[in-house]
Structure formats: structure tokens, C-alpha cells
Protein backbone atom coordinates (compact mmCIF):
# COMPACT_ATOMS: atom_id res chain seq x y z
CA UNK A 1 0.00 0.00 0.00
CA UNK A 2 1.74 3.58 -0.72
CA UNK A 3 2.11 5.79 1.79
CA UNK A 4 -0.04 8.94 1.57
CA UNK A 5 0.75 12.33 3.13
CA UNK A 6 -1.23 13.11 6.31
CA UNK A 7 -2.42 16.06 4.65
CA UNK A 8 -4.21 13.68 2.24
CA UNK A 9 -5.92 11.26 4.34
CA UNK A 10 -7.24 14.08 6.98
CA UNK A 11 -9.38 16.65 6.22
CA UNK A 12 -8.72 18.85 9.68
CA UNK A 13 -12.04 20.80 9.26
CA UNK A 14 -14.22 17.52 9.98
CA UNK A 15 -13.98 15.34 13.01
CA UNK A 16 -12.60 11.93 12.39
CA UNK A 17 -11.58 8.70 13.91
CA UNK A 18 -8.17 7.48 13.07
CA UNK A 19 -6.41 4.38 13.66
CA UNK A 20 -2.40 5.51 14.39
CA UNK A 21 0.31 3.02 15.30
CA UNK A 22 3.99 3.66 15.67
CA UNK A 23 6.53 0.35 15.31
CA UNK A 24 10.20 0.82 16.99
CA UNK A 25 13.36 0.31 15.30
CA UNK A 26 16.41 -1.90 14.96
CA UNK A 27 14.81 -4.56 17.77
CA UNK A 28 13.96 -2.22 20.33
CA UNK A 29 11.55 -2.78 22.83
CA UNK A 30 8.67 -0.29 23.86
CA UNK A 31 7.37 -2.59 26.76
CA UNK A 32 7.72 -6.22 28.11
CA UNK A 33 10.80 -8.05 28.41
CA UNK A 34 13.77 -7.66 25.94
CA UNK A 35 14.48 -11.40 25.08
CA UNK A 36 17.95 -9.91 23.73
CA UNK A 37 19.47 -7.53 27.19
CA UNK A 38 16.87 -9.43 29.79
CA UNK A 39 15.85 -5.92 30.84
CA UNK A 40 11.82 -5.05 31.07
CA UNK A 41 10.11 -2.25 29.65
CA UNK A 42 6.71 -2.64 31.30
CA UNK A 43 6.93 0.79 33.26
CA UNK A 44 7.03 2.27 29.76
CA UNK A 45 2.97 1.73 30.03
CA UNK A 46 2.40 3.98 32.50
CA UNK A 47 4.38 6.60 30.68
CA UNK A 48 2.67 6.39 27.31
CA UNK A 49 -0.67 6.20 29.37
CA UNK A 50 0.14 9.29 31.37
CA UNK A 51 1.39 10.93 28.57
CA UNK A 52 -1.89 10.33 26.35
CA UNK A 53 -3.98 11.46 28.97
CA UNK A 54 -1.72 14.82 29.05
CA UNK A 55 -1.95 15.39 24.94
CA UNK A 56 -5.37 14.95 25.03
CA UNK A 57 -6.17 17.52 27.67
CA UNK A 58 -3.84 20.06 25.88
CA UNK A 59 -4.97 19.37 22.21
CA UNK A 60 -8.50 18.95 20.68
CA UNK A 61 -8.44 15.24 20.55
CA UNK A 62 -10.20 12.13 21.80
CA UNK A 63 -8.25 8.99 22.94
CA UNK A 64 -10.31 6.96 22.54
CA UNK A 65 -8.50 3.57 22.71
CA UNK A 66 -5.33 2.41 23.09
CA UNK A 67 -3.03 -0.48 23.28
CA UNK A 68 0.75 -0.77 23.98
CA UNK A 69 2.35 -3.93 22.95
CA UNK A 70 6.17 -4.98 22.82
CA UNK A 71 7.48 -3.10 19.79
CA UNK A 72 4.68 -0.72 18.85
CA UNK A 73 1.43 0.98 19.96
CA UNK A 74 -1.58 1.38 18.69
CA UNK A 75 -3.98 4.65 19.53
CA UNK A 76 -7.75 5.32 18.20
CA UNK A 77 -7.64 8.99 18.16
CA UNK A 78 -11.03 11.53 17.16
CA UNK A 79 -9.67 14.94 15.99
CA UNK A 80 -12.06 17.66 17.14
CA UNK A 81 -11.97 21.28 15.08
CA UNK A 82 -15.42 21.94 16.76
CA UNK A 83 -13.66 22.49 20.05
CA UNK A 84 -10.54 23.96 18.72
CA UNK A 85 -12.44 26.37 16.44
CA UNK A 86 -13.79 27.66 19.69
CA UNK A 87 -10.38 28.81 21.25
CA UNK A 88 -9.04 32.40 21.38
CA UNK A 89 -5.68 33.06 20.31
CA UNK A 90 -4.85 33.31 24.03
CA UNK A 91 -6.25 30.05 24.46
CA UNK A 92 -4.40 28.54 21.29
CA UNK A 93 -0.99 30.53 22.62
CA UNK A 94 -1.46 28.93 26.05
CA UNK A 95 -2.02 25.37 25.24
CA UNK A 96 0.95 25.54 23.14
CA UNK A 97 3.05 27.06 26.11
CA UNK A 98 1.72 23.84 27.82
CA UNK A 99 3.57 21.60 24.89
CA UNK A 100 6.25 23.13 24.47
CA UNK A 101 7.23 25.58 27.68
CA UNK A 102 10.68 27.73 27.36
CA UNK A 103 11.32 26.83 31.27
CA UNK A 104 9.91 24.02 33.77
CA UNK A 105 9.61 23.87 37.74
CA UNK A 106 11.66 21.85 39.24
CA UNK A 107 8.69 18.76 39.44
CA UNK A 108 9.34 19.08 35.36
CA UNK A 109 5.46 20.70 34.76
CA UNK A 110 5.69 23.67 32.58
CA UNK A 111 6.58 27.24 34.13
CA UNK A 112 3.92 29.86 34.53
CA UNK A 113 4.16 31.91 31.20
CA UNK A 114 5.90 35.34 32.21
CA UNK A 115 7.73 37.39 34.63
């Protein structure tokens, strides 16, 4: 099957449901146990669980189902440009700060934009 552009496959004015999965590389693991170093990768879950849950509180997405196996993950995702379209620029510029902060407390959450 070719590969298609994302700009091709999602129209980002409609919501949608859409089916993303990410692989790793070169035999690395994402969770479980690495049958090649013995080490385990389980607390991994918690991360990609936590850090779903964050995502979709900043952005205007739905998780809405997920699954993390050994060497990829698999996430059910609903884009939502009804709630987005109903941000303010301060709301847009804020959520972004949230992604992407220029400094972090020391707990690692994202500074208070300013001063």
C-alpha cells in the first residue's frame, strides 16, 4: 500500500476517527521483556498512558483507545476542530506554552508563562 501524506488522508475541518500506530526500530523494545538484554520495559505503560492522557487535555483530541504492545502501539484517536475552532488566540498561545514551555519547575510541569 503507498504511503499517503497526512495532509491527504485528513481533512482537519471535519472530526474523524483514526487508527495511528507507531513500530520501533532496529529490535527495540517499547514494553515487556527484551528477550535480547533481559531488561523489562513494562513501566514504559504507565508513561505512554500518562502521557496520552496529558496530549489529550492540551490538544482537541479524543483517545479513545489504546493499546501498547512490545514493539509498537496502537492509539484510536477523534480529531475535534469543533472544540478547537472555539479557542481564542490566548487560548491557542497557552495550550501551546503547555507543549512546548521555554522553562519548567523543578517537578518538570511547565513554568507559569511570564515574569
Amino acid at each position: 500500500m503507498p504511503a499517503y501524506a497526512r495532509r491527504q488522508i485528513v481533512d482537519e475541518s471535519v472530526v474523524g476517527v483514526y487508527h495511528c500506530m507507531a513500530r520501533c526500530v532496529r529490535r527495540a523494545f517499547l514494553c515487556g521483556a527484551d528477550r535480547y538484554t533481559g531488561q523489562n520495559f513494562d513501566h514504559r505503560k504507565t508513561w505512554i498512558r500518562q502521557r496520552l492522557e496529558e496530549l489529550a487535555g492540551i490538544l482537541a483530541i479524543d483517545v479513545l483507545s489504546f493499546a501498547v504492545l512490545s514493539n509498537h502501539l496502537h492509539v484510536m484517536l477523534r480529531i475535534r476542530p469543533d472544540i478547537a475552532a472555539a479557542w481564542s488566540d490566548e487560548e491557542v498561545a497557552l495550550r501551546w506554552w503547555r507543549l512546548h514551555p521555554g522553562r519548567r519547575n523543578e517537578d518538570g510541569a511547565p513554568a507559569e508563562p511570564g515574569g
